[in-house]
PDB file of N, CA and C in Angstrom:
ATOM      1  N   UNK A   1       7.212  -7.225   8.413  1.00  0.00           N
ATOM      2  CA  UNK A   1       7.189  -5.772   8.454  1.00  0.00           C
ATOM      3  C   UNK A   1       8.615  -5.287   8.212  1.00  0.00           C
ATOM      4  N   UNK A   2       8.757  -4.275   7.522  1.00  0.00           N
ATOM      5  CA  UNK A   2      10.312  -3.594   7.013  1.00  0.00           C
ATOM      6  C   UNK A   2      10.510  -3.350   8.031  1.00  0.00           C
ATOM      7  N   UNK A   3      12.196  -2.970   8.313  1.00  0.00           N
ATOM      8  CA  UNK A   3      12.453  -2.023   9.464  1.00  0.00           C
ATOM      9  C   UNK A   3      12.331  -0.593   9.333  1.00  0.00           C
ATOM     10  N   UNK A   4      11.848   0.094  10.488  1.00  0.00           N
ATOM     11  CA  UNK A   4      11.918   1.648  10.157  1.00  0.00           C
ATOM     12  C   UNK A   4      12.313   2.429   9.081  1.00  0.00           C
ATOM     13  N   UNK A   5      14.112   2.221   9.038  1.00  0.00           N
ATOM     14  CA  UNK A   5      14.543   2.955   8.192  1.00  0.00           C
ATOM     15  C   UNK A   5      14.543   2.557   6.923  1.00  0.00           C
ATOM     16  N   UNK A   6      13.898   1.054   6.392  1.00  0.00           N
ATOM     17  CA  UNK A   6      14.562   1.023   5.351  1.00  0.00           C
ATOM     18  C   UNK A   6      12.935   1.622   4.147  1.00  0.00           C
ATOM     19  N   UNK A   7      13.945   2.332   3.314  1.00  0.00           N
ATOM     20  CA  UNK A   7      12.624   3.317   2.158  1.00  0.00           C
ATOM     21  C   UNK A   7      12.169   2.030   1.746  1.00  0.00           C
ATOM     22  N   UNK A   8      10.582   2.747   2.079  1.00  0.00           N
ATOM     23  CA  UNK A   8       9.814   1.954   1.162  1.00  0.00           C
ATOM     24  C   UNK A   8       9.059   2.457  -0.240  1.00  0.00           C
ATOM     25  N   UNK A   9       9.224   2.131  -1.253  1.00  0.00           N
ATOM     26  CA  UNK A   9       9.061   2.740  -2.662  1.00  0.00           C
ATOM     27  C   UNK A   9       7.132   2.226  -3.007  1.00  0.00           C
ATOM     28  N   UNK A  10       6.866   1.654  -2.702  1.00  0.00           N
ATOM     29  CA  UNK A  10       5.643   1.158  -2.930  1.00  0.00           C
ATOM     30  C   UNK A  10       4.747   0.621  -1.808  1.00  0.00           C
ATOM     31  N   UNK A  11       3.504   0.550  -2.236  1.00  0.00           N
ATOM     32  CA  UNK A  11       2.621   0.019  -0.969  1.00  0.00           C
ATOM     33  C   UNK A  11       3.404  -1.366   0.622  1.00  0.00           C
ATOM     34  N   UNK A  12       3.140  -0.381   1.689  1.00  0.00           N
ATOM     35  CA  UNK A  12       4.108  -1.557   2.976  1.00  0.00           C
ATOM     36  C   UNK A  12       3.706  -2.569   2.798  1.00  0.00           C
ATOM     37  N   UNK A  13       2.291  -2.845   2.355  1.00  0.00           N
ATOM     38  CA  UNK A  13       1.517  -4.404   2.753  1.00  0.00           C
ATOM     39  C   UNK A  13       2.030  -5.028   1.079  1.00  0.00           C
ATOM     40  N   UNK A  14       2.750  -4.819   0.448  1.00  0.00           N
ATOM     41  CA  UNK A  14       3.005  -5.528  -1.209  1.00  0.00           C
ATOM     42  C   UNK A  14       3.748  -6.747  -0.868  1.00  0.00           C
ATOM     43  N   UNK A  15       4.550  -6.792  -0.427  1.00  0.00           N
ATOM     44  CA  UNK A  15       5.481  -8.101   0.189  1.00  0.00           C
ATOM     45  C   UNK A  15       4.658  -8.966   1.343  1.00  0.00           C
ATOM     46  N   UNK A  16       3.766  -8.853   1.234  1.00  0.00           N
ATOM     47  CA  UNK A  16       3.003  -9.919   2.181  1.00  0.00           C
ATOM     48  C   UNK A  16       1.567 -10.080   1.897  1.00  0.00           C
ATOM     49  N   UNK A  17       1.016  -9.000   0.812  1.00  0.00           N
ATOM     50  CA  UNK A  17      -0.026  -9.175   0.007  1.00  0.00           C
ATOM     51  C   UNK A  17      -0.506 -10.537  -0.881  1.00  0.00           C
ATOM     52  N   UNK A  18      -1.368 -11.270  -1.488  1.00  0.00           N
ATOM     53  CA  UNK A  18      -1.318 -12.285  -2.302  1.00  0.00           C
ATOM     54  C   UNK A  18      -1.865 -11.711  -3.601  1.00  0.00           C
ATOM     55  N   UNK A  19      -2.319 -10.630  -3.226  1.00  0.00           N
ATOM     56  CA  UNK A  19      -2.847 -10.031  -4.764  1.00  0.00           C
ATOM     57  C   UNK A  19      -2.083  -8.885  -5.109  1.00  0.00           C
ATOM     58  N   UNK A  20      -0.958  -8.734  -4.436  1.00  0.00           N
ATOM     59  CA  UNK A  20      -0.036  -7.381  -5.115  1.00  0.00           C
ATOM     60  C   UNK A  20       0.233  -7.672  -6.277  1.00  0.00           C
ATOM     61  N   UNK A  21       0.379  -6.638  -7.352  1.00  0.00           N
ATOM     62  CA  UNK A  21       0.869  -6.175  -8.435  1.00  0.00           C
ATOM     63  C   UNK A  21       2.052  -5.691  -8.845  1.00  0.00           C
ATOM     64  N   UNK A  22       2.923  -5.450  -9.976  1.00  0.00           N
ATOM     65  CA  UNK A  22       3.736  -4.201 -10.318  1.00  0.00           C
ATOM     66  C   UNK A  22       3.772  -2.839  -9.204  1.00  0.00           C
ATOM     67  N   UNK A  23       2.561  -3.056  -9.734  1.00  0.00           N
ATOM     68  CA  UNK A  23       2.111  -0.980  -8.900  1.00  0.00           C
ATOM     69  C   UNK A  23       2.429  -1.076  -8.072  1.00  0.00           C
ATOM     70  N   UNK A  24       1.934  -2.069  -7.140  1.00  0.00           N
ATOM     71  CA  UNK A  24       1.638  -2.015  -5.617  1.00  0.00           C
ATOM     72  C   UNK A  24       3.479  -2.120  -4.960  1.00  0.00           C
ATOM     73  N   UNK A  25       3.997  -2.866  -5.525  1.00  0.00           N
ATOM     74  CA  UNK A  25       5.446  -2.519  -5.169  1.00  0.00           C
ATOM     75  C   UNK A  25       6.310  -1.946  -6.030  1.00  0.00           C
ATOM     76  N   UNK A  26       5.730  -0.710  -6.598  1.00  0.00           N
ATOM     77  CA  UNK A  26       6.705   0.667  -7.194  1.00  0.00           C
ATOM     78  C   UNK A  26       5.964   1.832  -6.828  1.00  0.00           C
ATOM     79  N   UNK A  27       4.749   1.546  -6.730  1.00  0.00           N
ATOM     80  CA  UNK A  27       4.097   3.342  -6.850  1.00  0.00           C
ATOM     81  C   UNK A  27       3.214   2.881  -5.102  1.00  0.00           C
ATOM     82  N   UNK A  28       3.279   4.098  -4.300  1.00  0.00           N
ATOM     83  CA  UNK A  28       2.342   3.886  -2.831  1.00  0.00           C
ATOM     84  C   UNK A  28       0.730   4.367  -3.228  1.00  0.00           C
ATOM     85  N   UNK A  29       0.065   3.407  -2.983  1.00  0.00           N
ATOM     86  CA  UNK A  29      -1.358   4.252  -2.991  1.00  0.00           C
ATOM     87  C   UNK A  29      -1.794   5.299  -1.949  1.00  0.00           C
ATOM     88  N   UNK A  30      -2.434   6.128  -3.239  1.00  0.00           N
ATOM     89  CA  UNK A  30      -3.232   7.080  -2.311  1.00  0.00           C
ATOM     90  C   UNK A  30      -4.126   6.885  -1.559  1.00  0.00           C
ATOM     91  N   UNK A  31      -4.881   7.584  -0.477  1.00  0.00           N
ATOM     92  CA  UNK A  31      -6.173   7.182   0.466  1.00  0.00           C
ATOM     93  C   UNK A  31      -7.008   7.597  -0.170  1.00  0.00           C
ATOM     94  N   UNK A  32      -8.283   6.649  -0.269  1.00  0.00           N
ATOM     95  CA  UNK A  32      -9.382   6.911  -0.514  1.00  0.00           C
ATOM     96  C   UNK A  32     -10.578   7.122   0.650  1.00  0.00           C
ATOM     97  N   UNK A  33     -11.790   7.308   0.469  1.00  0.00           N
ATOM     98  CA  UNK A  33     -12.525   7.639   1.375  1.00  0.00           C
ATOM     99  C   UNK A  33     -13.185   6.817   0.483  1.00  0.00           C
ATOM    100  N   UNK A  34     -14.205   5.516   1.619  1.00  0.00           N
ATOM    101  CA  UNK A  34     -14.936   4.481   1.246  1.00  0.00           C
ATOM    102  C   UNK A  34     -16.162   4.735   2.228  1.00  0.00           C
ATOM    103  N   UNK A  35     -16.418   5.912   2.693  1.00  0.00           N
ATOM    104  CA  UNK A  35     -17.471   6.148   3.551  1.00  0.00           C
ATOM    105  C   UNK A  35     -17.479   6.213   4.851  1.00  0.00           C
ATOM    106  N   UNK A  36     -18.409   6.716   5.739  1.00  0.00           N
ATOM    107  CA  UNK A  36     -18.388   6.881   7.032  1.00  0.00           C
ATOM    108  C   UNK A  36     -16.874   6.911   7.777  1.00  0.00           C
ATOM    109  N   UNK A  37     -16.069   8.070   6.959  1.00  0.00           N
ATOM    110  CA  UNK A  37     -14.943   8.365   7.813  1.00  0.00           C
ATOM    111  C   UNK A  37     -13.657   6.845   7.942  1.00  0.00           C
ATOM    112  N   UNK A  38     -14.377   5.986   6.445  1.00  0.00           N
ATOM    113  CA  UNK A  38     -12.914   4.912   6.245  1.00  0.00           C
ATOM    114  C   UNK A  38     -12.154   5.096   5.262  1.00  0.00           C
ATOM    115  N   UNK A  39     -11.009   5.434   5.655  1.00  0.00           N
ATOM    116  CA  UNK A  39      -9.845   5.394   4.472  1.00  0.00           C
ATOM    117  C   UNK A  39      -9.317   4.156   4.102  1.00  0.00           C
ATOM    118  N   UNK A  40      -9.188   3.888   2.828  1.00  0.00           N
ATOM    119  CA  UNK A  40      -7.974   2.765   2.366  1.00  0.00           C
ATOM    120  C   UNK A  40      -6.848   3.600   1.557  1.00  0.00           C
ATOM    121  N   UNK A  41      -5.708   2.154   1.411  1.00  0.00           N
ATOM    122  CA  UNK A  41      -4.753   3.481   0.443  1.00  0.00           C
ATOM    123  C   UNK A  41      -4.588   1.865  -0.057  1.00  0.00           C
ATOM    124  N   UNK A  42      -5.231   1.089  -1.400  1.00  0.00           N
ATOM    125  CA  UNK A  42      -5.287   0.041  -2.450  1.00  0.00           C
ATOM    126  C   UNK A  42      -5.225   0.701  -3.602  1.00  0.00           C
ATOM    127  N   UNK A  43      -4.368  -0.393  -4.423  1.00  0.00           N
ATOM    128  CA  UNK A  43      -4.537   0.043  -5.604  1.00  0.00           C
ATOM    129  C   UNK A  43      -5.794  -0.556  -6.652  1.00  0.00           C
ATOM    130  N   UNK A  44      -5.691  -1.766  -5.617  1.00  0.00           N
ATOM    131  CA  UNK A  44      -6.853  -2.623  -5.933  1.00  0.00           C
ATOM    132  C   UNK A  44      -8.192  -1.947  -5.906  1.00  0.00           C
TER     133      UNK A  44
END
């Protein structure tokens, strides 16, 4: 896990992901709504 302060430019979970991408560590995903009140924020 980063520390607090340091900016994070892309998705928190990309550096410990096995399927991160480019994207996933430059651009943050948005939340989606996957039903009954669950959000994700994947780019996947």
């Amino acid at each position: 896990v980063p520390p607090p302060f340091k900016e994070i430019k892309g998705c928190k979970f990309a550096e410990r992901c096995p399927e991160a991408t480019q994207k996933c560590r430059k651009q943050r995903p948005s939340l989606r709504d996957v039903g009954k009140g669950h959000l994700v924020a994947c780019h996947l």
